[in-house]
PDB file of N, CA and C in Angstrom:
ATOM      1  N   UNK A   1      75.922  96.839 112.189  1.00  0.00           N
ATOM      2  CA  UNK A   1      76.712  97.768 112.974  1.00  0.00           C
ATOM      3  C   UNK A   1      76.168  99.174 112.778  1.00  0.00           C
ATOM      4  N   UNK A   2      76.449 100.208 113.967  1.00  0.00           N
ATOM      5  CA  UNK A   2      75.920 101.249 113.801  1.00  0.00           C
ATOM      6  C   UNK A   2      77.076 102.021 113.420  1.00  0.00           C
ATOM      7  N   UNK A   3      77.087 103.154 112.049  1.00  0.00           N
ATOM      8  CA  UNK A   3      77.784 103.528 112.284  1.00  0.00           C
ATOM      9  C   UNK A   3      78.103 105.119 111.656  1.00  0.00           C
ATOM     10  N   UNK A   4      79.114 106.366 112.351  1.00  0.00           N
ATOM     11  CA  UNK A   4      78.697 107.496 112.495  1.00  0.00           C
ATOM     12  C   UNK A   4      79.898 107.995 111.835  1.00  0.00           C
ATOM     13  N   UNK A   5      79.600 109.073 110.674  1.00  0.00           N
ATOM     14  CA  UNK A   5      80.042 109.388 109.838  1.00  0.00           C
ATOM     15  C   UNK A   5      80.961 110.601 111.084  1.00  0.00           C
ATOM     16  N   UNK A   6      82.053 110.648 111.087  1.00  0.00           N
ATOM     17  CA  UNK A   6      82.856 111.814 111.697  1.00  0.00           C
ATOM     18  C   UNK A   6      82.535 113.299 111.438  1.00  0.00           C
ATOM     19  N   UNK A   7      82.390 113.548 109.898  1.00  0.00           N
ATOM     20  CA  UNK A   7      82.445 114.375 109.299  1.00  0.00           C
ATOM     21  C   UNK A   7      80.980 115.488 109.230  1.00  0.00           C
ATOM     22  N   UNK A   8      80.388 114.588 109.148  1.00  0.00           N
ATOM     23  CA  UNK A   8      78.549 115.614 108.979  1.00  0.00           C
ATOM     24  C   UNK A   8      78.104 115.069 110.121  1.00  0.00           C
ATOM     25  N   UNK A   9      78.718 113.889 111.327  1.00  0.00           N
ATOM     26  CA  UNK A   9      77.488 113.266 112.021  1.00  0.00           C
ATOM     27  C   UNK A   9      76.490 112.485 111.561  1.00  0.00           C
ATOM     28  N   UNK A  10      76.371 112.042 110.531  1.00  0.00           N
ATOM     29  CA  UNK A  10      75.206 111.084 110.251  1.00  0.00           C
ATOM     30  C   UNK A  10      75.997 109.718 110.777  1.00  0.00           C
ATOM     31  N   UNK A  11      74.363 109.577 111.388  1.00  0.00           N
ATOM     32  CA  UNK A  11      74.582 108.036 111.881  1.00  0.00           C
ATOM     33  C   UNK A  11      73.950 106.507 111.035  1.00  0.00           C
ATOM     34  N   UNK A  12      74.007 105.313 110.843  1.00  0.00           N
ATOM     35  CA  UNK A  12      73.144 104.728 110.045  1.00  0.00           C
ATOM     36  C   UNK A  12      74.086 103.385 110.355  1.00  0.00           C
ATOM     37  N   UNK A  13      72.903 102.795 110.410  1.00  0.00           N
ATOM     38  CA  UNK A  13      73.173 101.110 110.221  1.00  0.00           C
ATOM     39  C   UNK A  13      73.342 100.352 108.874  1.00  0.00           C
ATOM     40  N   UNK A  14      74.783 100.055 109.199  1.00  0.00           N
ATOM     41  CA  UNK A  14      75.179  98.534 107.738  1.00  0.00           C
ATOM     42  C   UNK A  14      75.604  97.370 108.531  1.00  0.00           C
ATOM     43  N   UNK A  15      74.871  96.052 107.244  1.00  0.00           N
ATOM     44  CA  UNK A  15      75.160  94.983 108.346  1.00  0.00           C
ATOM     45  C   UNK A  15      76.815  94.285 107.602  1.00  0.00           C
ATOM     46  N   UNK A  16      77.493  95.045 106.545  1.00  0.00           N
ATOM     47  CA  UNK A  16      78.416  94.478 106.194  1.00  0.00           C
ATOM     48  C   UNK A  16      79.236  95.945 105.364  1.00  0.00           C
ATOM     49  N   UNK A  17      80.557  95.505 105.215  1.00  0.00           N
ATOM     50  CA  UNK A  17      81.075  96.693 104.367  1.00  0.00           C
ATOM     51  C   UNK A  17      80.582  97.371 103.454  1.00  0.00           C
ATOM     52  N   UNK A  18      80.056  96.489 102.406  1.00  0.00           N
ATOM     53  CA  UNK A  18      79.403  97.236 101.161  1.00  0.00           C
ATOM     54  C   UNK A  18      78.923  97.539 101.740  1.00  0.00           C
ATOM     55  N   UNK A  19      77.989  97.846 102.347  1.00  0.00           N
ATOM     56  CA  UNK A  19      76.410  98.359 102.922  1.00  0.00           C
ATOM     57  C   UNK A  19      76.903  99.680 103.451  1.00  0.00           C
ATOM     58  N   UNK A  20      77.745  99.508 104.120  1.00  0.00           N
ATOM     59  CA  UNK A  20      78.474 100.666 104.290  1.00  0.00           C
ATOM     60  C   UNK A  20      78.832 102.087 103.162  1.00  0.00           C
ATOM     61  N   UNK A  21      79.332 101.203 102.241  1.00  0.00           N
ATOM     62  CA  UNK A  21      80.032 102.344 101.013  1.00  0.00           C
ATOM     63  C   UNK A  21      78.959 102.563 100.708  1.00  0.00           C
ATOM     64  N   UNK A  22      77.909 101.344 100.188  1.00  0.00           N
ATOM     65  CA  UNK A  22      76.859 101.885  99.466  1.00  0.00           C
ATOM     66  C   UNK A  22      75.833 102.952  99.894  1.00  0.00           C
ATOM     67  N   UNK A  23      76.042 103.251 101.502  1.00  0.00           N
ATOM     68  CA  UNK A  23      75.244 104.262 102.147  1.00  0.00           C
ATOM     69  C   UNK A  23      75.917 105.479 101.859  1.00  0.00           C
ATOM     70  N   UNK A  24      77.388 105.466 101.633  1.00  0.00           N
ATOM     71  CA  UNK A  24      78.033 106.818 101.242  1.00  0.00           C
ATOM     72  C   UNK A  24      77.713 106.890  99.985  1.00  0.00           C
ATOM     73  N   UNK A  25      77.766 105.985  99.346  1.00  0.00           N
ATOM     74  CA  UNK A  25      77.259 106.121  97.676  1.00  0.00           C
ATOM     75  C   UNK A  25      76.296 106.982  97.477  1.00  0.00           C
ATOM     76  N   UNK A  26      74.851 106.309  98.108  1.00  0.00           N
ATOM     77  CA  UNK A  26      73.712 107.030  98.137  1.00  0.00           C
ATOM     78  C   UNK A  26      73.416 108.047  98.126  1.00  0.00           C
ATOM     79  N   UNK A  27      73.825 108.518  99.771  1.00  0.00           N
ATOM     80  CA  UNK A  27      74.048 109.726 100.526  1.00  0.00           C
ATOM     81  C   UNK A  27      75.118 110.590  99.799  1.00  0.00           C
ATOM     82  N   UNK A  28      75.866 110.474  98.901  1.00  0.00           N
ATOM     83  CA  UNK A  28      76.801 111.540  98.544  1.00  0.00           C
ATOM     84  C   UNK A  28      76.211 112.770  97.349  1.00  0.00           C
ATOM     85  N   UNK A  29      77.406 113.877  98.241  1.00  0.00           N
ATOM     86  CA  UNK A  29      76.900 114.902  96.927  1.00  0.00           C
ATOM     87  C   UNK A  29      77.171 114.926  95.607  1.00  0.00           C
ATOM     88  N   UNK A  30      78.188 114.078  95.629  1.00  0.00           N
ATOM     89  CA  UNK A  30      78.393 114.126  94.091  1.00  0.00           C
ATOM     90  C   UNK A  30      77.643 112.658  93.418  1.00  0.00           C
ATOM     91  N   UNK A  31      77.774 112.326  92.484  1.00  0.00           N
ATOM     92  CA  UNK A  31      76.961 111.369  91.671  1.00  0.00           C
ATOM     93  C   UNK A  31      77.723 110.373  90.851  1.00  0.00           C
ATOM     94  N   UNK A  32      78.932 109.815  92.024  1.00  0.00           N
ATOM     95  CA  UNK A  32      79.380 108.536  91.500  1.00  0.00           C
ATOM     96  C   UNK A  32      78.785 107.407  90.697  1.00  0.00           C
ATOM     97  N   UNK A  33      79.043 107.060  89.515  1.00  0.00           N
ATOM     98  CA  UNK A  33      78.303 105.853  89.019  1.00  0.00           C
ATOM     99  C   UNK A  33      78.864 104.039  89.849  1.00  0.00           C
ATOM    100  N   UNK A  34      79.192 104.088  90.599  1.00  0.00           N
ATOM    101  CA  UNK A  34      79.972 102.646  91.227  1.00  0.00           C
ATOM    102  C   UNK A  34      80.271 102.951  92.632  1.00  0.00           C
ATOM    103  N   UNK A  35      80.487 101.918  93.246  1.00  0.00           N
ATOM    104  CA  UNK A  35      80.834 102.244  94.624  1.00  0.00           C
ATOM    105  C   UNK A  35      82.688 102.122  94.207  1.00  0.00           C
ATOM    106  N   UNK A  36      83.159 101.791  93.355  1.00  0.00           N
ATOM    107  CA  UNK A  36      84.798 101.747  92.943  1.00  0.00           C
ATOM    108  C   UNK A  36      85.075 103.669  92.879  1.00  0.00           C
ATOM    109  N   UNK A  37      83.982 104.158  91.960  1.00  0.00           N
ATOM    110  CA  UNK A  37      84.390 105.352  91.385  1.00  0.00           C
ATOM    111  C   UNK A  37      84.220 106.474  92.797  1.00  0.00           C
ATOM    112  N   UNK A  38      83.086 105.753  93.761  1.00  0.00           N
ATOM    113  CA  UNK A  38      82.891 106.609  95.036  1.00  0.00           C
ATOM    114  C   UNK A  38      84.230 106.670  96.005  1.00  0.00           C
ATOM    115  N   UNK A  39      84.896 105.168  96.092  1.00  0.00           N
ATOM    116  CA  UNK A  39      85.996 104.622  97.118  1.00  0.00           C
ATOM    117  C   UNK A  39      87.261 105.905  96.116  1.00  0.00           C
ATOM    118  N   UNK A  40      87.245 105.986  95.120  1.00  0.00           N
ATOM    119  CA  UNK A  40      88.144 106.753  94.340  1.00  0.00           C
ATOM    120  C   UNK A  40      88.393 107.936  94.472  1.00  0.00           C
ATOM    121  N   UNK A  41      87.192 108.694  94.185  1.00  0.00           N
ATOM    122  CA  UNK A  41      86.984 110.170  94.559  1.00  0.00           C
ATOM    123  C   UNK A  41      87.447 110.695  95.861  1.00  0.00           C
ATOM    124  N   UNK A  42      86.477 109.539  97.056  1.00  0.00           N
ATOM    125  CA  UNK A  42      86.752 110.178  98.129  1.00  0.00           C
ATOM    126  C   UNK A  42      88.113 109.905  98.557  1.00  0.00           C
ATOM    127  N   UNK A  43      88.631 109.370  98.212  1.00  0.00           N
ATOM    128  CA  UNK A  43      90.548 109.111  98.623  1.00  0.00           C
ATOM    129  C   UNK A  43      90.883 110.083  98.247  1.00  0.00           C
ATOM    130  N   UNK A  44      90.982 110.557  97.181  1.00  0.00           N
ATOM    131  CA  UNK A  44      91.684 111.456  96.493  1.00  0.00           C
ATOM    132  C   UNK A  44      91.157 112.667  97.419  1.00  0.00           C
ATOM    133  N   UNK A  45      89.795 113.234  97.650  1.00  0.00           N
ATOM    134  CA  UNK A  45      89.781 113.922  98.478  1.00  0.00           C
ATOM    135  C   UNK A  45      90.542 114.232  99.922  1.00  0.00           C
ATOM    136  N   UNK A  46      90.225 112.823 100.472  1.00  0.00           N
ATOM    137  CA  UNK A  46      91.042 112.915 101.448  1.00  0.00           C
ATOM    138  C   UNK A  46      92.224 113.131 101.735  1.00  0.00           C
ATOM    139  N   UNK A  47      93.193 112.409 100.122  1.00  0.00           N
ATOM    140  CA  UNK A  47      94.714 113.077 100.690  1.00  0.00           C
ATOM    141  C   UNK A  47      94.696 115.018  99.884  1.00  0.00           C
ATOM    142  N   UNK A  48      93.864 115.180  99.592  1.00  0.00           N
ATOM    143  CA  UNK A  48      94.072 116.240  98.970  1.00  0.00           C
ATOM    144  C   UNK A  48      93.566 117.437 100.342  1.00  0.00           C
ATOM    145  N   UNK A  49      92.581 117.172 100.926  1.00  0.00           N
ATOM    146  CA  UNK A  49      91.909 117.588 102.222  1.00  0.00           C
ATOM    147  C   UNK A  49      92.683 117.666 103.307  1.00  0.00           C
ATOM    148  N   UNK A  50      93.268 116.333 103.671  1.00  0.00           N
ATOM    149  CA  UNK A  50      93.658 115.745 104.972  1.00  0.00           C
ATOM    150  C   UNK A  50      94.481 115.223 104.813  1.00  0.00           C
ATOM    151  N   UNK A  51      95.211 114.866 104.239  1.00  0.00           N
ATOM    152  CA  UNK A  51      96.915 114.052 103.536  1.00  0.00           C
ATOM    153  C   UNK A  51      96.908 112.890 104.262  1.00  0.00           C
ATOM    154  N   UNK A  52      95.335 112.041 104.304  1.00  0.00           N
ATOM    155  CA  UNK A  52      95.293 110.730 104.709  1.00  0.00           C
ATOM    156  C   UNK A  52      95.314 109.879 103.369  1.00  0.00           C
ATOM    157  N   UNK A  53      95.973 108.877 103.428  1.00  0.00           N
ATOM    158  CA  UNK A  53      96.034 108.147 102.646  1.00  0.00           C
ATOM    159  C   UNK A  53      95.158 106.916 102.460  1.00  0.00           C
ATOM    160  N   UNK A  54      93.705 107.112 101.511  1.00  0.00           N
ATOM    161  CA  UNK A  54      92.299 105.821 101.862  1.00  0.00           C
ATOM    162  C   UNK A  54      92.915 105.149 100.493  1.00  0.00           C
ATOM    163  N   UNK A  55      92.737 103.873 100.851  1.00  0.00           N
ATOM    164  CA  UNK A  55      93.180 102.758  99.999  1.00  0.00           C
ATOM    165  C   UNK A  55      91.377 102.946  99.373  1.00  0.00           C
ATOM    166  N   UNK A  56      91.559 102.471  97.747  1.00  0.00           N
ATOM    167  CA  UNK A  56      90.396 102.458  97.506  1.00  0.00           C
ATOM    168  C   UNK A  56      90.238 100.995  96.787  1.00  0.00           C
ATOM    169  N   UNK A  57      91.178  99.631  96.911  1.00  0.00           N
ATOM    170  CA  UNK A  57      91.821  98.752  95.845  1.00  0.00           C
ATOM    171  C   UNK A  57      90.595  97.552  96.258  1.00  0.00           C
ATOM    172  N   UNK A  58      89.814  97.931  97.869  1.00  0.00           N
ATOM    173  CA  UNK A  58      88.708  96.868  98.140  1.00  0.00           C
ATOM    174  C   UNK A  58      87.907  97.828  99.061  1.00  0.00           C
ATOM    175  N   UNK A  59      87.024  97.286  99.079  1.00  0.00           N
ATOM    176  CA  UNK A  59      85.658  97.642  99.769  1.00  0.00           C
ATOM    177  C   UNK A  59      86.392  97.685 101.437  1.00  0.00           C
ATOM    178  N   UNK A  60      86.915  96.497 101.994  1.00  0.00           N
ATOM    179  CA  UNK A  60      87.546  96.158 103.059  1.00  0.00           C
ATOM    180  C   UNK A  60      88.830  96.904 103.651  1.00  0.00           C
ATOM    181  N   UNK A  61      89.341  97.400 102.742  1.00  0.00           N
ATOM    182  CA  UNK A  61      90.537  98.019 102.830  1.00  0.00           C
ATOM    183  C   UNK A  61      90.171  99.490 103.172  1.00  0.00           C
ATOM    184  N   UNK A  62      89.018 100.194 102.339  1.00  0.00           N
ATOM    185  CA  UNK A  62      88.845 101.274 101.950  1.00  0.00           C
ATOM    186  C   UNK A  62      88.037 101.664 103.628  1.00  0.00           C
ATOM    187  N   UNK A  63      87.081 100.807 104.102  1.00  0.00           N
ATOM    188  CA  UNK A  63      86.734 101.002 105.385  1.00  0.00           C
ATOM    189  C   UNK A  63      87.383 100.374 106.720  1.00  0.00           C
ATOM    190  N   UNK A  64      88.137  99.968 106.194  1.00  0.00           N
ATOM    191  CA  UNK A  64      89.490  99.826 107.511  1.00  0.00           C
ATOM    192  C   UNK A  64      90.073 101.342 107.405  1.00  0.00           C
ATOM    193  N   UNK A  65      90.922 101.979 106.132  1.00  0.00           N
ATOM    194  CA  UNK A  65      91.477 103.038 106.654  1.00  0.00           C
ATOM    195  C   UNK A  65      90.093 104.173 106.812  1.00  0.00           C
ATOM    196  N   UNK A  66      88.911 104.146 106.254  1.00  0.00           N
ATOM    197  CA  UNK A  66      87.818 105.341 106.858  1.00  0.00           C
ATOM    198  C   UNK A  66      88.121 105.705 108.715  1.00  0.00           C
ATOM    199  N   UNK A  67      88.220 104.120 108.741  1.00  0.00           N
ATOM    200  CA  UNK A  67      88.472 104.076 110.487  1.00  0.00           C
ATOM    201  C   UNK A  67      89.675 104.604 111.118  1.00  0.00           C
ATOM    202  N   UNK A  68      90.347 103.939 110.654  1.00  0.00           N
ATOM    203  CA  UNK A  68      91.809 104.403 111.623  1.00  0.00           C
ATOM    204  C   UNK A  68      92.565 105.426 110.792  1.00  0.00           C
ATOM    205  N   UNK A  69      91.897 106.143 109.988  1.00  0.00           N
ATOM    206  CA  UNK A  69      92.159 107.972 109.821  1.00  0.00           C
ATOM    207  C   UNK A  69      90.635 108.433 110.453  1.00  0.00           C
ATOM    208  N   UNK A  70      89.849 108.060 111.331  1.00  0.00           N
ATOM    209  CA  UNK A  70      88.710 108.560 111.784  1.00  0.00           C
ATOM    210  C   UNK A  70      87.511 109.354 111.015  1.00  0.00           C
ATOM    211  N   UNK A  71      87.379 109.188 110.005  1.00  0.00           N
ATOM    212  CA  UNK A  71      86.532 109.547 109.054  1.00  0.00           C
ATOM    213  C   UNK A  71      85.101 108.998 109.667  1.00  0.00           C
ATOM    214  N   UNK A  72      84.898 107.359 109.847  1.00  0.00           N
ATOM    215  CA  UNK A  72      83.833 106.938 110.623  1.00  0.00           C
ATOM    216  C   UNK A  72      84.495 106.487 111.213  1.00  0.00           C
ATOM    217  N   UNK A  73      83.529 106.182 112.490  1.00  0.00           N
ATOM    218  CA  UNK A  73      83.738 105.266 114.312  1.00  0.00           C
ATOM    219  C   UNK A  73      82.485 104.677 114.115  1.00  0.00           C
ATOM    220  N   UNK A  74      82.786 103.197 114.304  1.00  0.00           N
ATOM    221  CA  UNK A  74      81.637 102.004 114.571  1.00  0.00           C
ATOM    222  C   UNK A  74      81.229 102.469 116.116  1.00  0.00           C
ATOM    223  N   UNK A  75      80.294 102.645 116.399  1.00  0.00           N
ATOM    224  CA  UNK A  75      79.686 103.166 117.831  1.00  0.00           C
ATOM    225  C   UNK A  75      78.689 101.959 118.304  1.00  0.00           C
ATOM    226  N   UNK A  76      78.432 101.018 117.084  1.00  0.00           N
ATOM    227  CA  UNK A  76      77.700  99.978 118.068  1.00  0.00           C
ATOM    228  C   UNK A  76      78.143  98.239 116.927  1.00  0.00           C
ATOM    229  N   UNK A  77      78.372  97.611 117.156  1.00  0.00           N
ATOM    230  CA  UNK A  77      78.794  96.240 116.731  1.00  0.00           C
ATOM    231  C   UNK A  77      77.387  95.413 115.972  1.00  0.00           C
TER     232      UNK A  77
END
């Protein structure tokens, strides 16, 4: 899936969830050791930012709400 970060515009292909986090992992400014401690941080950001509430308890969960608080949009399947 292609898919486009809301926030900076980066775009990038994952073919499954992890692949997903793990591209924010990568790509992030700060220097999470885990993709748990990345799903963590950035929640907390977010309700602290945006008073969205990102589940961080699964990989699956954590990019279901990225989506439907619009953080990323899948733009291609």
């Amino acid at each position: 899936m292609r898919v486009k970060f809301i926030y900076t515009g980066e775009v990038f292909t994952a073919n499954t969830n992890e692949e997903l986090v793990d591209n924010l992992l990568r790509n992030s400014f700060r220097m999470e050791d885990s993709l748990f401690e990345l799903m963590k941080s950035y929640a907390r950001r977010a309700v602290n930012m945006f008073n969205h509430d990102i589940r961080f308890t699964s990989i699956d969960d954590f990019v279901e709400d990225l989506k439907s608080h619009n953080h990323i949009k899948i733009i291609e399947e």
